[in-house]
N, C-alpha and C. Protein backbone atom coordinates (compact mmCIF):
# COMPACT_ATOMS: atom_id res chain seq x y z
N UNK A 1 119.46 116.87 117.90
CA UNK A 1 118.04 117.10 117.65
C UNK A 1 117.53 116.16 116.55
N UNK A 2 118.25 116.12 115.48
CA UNK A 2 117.77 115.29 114.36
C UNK A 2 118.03 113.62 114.72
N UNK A 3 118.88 113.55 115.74
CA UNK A 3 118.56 111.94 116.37
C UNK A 3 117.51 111.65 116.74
N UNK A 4 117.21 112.33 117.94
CA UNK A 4 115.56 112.24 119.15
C UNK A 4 114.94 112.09 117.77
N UNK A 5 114.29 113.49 117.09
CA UNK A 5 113.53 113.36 116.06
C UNK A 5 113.51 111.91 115.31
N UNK A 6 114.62 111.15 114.58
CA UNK A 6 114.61 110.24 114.10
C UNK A 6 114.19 108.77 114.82
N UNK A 7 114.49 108.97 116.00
CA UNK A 7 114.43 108.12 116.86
C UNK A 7 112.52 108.04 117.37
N UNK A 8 112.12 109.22 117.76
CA UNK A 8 110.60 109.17 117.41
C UNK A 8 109.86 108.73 117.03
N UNK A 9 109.96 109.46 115.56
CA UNK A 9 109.40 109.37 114.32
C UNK A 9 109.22 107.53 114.50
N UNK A 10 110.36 106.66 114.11
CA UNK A 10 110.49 105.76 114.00
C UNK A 10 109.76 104.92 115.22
N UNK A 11 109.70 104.91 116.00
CA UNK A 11 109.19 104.32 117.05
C UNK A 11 107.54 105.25 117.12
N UNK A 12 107.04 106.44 116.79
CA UNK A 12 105.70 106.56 116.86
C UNK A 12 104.90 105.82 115.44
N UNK A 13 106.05 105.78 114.29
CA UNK A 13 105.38 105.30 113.46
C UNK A 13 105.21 103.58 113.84
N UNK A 14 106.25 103.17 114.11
CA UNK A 14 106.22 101.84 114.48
C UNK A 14 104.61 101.59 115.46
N UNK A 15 104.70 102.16 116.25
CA UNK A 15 103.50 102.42 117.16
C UNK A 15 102.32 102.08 116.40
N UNK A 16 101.74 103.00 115.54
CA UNK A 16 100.99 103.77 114.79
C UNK A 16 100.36 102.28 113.91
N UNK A 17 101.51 101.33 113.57
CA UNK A 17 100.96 100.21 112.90
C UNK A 17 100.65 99.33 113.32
N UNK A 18 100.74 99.00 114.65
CA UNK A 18 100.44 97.68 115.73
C UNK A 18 98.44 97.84 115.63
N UNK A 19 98.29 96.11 115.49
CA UNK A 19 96.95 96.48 115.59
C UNK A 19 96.23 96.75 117.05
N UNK A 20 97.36 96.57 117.80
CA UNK A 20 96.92 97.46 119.38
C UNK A 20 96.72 98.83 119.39
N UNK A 21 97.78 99.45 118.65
CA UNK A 21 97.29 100.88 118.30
C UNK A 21 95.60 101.44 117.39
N UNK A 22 95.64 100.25 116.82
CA UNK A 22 94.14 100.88 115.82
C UNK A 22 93.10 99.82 117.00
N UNK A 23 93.10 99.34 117.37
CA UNK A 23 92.05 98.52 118.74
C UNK A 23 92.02 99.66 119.75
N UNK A 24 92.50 100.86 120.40
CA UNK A 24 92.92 101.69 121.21
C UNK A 24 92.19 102.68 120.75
N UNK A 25 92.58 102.99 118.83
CA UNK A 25 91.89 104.17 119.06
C UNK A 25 90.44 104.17 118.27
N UNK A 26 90.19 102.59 118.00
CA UNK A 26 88.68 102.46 117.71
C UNK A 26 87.69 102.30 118.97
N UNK A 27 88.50 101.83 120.17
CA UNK A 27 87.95 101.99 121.50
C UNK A 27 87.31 103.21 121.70
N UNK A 28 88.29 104.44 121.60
CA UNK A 28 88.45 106.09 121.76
C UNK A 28 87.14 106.19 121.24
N UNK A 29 86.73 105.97 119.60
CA UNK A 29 85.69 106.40 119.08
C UNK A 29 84.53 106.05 119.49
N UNK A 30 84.26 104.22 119.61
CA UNK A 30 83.02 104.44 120.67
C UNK A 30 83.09 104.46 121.82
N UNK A 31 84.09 104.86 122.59
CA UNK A 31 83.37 105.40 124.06
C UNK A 31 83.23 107.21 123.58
N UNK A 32 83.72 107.66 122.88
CA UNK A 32 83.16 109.02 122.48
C UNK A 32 81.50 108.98 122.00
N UNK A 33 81.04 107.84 120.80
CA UNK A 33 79.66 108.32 120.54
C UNK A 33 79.11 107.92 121.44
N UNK A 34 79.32 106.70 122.19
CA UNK A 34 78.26 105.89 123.50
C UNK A 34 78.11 107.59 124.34
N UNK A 35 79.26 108.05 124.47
CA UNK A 35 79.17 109.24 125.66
C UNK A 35 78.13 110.22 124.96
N UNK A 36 77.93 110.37 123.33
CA UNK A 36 77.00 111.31 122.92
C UNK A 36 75.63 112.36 123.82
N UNK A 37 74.90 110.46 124.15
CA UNK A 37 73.71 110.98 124.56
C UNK A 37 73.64 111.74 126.11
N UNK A 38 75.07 110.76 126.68
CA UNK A 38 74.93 112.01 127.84
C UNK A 38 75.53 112.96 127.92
N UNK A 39 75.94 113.66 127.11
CA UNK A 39 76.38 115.56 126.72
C UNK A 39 75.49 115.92 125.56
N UNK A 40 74.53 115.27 125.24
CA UNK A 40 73.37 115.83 124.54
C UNK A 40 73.71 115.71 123.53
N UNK A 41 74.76 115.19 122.36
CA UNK A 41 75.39 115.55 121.50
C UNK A 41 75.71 117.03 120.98
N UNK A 42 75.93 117.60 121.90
CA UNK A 42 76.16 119.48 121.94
C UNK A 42 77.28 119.31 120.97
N UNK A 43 77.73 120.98 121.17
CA UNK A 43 78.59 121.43 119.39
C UNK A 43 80.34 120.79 120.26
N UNK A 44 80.12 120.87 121.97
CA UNK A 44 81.51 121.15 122.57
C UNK A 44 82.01 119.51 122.53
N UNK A 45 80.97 118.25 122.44
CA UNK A 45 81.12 116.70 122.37
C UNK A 45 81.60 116.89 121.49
N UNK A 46 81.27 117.33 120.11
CA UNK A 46 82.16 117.30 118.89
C UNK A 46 83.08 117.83 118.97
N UNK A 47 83.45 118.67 118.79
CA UNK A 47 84.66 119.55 119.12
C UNK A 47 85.53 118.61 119.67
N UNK A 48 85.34 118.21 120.62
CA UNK A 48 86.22 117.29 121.44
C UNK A 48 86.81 116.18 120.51
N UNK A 49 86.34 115.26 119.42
CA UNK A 49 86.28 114.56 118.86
C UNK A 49 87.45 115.25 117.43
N UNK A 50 86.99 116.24 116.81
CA UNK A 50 87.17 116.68 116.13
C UNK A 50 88.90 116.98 116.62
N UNK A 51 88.62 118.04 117.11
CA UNK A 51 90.34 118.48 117.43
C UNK A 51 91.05 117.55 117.89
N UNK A 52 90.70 116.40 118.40
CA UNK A 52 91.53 115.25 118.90
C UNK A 52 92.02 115.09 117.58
N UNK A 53 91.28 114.29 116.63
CA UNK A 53 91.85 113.78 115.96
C UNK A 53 92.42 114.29 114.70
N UNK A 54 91.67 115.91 114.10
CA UNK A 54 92.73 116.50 113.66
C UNK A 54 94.13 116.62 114.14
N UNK A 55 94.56 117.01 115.48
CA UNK A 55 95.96 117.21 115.93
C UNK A 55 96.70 115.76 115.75
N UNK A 56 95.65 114.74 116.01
CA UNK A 56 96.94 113.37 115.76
C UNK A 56 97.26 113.63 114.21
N UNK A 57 96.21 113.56 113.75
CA UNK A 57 96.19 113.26 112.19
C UNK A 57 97.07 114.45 111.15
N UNK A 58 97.48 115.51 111.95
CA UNK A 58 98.52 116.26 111.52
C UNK A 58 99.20 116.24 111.73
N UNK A 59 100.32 115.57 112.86
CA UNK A 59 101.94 115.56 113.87
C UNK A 59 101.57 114.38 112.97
N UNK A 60 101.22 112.74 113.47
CA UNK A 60 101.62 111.49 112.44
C UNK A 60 101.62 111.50 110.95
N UNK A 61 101.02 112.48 110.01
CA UNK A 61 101.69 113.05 108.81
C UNK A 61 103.38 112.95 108.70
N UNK A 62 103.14 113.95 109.16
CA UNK A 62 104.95 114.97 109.54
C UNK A 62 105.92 113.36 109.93
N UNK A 63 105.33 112.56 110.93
CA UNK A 63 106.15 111.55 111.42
C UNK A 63 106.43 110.35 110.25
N UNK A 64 105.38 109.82 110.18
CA UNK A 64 105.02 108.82 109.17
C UNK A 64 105.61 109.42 107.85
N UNK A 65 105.74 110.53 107.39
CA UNK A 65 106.16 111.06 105.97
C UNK A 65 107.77 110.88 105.94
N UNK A 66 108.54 111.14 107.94
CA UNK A 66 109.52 110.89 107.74
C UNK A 66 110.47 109.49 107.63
N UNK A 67 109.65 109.14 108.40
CA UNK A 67 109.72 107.60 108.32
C UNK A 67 109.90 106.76 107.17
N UNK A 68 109.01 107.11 106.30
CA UNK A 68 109.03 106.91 104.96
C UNK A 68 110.44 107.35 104.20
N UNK A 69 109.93 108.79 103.69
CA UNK A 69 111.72 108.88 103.31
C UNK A 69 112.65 108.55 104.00
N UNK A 70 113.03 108.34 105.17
CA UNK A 70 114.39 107.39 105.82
C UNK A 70 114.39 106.02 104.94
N UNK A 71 113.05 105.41 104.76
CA UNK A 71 113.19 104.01 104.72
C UNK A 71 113.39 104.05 103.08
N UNK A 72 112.94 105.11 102.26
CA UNK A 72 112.73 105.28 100.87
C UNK A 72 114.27 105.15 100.05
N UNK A 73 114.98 105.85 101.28
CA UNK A 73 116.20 106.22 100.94
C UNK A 73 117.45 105.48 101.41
N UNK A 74 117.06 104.96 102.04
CA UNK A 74 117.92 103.09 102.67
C UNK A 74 117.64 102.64 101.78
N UNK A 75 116.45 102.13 101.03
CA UNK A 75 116.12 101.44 99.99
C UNK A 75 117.10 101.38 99.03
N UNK A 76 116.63 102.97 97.97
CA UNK A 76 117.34 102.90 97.13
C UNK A 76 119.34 102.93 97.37
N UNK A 77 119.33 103.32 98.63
CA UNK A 77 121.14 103.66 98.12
C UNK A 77 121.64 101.67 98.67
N UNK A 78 120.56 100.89 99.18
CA UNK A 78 120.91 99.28 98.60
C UNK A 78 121.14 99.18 97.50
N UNK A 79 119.55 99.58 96.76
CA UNK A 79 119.49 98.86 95.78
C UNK A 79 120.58 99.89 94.39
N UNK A 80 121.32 100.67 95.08
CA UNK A 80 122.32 101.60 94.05
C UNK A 80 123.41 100.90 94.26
N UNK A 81 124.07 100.41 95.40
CA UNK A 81 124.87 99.36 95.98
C UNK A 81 124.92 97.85 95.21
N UNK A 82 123.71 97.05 95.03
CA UNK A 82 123.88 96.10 94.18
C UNK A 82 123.97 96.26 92.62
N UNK A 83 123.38 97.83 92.03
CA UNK A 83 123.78 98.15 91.30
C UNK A 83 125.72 97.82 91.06
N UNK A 84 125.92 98.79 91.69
CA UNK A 84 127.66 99.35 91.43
C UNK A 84 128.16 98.41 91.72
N UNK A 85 128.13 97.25 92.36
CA UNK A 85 129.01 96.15 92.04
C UNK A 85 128.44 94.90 91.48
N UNK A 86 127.05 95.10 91.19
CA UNK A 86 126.47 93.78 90.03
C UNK A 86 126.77 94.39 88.83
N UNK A 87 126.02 92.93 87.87
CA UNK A 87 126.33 93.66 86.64
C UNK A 87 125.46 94.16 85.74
N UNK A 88 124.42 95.10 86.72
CA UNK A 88 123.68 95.66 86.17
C UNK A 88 124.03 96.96 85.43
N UNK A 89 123.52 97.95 84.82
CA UNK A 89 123.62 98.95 84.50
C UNK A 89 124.00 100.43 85.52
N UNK A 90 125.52 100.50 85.85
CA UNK A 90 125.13 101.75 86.68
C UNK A 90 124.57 103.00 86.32
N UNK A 91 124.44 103.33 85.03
CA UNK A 91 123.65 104.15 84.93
C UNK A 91 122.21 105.06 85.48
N UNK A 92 121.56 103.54 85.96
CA UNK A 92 120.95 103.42 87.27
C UNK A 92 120.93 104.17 88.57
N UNK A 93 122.35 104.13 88.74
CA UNK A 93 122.14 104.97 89.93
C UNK A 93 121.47 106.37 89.95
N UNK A 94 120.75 106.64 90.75
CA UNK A 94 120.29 108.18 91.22
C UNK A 94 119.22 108.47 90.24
N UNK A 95 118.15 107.48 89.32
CA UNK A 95 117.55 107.80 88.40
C UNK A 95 115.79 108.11 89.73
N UNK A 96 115.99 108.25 90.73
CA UNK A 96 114.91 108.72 91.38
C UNK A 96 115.42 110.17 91.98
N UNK A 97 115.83 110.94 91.22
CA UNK A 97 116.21 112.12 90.95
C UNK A 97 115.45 112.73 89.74
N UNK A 98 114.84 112.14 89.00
CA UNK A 98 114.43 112.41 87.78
C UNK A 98 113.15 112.88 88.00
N UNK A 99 112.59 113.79 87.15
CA UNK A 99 111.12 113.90 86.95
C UNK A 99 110.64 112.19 86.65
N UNK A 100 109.05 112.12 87.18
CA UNK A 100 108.07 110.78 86.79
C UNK A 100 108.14 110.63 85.30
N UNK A 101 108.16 111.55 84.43
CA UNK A 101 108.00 110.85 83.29
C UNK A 101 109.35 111.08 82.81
N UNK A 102 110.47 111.49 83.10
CA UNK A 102 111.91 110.61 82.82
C UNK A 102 111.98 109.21 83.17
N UNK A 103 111.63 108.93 84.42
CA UNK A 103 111.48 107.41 85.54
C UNK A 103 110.68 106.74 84.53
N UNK A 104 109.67 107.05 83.96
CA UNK A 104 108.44 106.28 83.09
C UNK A 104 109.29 105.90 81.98
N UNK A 105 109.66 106.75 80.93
CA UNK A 105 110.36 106.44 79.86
C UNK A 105 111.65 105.45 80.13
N UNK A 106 112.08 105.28 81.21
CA UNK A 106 113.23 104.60 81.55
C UNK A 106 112.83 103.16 81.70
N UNK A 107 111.34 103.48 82.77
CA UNK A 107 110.83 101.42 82.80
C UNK A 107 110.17 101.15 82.14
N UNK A 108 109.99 102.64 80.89
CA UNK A 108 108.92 101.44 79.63
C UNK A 108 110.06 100.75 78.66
N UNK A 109 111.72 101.60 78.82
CA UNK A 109 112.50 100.95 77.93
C UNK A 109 112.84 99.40 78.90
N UNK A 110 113.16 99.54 79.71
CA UNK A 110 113.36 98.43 80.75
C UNK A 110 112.47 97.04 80.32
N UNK A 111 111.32 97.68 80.33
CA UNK A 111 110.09 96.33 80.25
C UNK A 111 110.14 95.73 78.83
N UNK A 112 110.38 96.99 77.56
CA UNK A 112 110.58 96.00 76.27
C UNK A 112 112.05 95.58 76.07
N UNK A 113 112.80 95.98 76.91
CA UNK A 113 114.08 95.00 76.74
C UNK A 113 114.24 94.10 77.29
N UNK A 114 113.03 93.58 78.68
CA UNK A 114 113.21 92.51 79.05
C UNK A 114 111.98 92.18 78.45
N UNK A 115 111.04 92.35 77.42
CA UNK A 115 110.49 91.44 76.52
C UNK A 115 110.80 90.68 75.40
N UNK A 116 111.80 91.74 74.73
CA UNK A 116 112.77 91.32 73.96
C UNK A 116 114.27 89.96 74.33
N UNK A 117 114.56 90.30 75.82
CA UNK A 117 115.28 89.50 75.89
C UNK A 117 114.08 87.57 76.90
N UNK A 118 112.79 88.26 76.90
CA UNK A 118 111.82 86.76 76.91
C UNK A 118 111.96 86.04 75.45
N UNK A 119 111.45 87.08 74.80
CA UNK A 119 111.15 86.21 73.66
C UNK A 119 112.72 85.60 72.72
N UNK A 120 113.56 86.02 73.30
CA UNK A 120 115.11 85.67 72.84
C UNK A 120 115.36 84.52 73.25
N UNK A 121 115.33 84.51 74.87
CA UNK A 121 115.17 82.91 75.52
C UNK A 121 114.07 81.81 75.02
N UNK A 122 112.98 82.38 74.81
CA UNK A 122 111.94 81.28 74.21
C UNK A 122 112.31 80.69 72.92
N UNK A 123 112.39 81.31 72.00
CA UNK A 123 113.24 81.30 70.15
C UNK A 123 114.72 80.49 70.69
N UNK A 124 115.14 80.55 71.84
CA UNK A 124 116.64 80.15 71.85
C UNK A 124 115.97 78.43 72.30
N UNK A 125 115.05 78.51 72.98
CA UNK A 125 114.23 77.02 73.99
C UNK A 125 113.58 76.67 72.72
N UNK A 126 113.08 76.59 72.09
CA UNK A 126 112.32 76.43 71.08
C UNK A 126 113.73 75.68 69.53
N UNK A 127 114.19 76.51 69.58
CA UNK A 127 115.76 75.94 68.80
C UNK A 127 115.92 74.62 69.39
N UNK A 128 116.28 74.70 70.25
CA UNK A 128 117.44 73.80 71.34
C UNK A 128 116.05 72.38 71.44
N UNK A 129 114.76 72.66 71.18
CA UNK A 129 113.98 71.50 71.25
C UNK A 129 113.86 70.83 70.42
N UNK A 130 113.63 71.43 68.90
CA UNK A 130 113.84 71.44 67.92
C UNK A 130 115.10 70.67 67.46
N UNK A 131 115.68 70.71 67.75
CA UNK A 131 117.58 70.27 67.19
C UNK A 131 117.25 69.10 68.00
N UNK A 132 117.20 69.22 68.94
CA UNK A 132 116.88 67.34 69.78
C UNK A 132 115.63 66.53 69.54
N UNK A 133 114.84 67.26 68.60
CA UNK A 133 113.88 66.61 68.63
C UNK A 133 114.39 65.64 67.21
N UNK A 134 115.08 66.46 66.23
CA UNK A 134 115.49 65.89 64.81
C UNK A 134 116.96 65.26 65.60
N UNK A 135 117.32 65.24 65.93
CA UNK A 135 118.45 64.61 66.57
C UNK A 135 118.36 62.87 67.11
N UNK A 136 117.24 63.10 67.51
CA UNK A 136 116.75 62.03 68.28
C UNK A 136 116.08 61.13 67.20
N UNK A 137 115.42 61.48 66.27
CA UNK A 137 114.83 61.11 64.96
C UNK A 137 116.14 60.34 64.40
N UNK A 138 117.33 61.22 63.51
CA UNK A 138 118.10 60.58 63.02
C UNK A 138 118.77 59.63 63.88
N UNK A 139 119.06 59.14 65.46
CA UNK A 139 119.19 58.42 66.33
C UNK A 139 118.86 57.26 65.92
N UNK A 140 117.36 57.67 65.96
CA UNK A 140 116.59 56.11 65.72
C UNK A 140 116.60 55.36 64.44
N UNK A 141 116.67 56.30 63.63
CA UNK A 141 116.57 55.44 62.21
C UNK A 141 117.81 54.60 61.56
């Protein structure tokens, strides 16, 4: 059961993004209002309109939501994978387990340690220009 389902999902969502699919069902909409004037625009023309596209717009939720977490979760157990054998921090792993503002506090330390390690490389480029620049001086003289 959870195959078919997966198998679905994946192929209605796939569906769902082709711009043949949104050309199809912008078709749907105006041959629905063109049809307005000849059902009078009564309460049952709407209706028709209405429940159509509530019922898609509630099953492709459910589909599209799963779709997502499948792909959310391939994602990360890669990117936990180049973790555990790069030489990044495994600590890493499984930190989308966390409440948002654990995750927050984690990439605001992230972002000033890789500001800290910019401005380390620049001060280190800045040295290294420096030393060749007086280098090159005593050269010449």
């Amino acid at each position: 059961m959870e195959k078919l389902f997966t198998r679905i999902a994946t192929y209605v969502a796939h569906l769902a993004g082709l711009p043949a699919t949104f050309a199809v069902c912008f078709l749907i909409i105006v041959v629905w209002a063109a049809s307005g004037p000849m059902f009078g625009f009564s309460d049952t023309w709407q209706l028709i309109i209405n429940t159509g596209t509530t019922i898609v717009t509630f099953l492709m939720v459910f589909l599209i939501q799963n779709t997502q977490n499948r792909d959310g979760t391939a994602i990360q157990t890669k990117l936990d994978e180049l973790i555990r054998v790069g030489k990044a921090h495994n600590t890493f792993i499984g930190i989308e387990h966390l409440t948002e503002s654990e995750v927050e506090e984690i990439r605001k330390k992230c972002e000033q340690a890789a500001k800290r390690h910019d401005k380390k490389i620049a001060d280190t480029a800045v040295r290294k220009a420096t030393a060749r620049k007086r280098g090159s001086k005593t050269h010449a003289a």
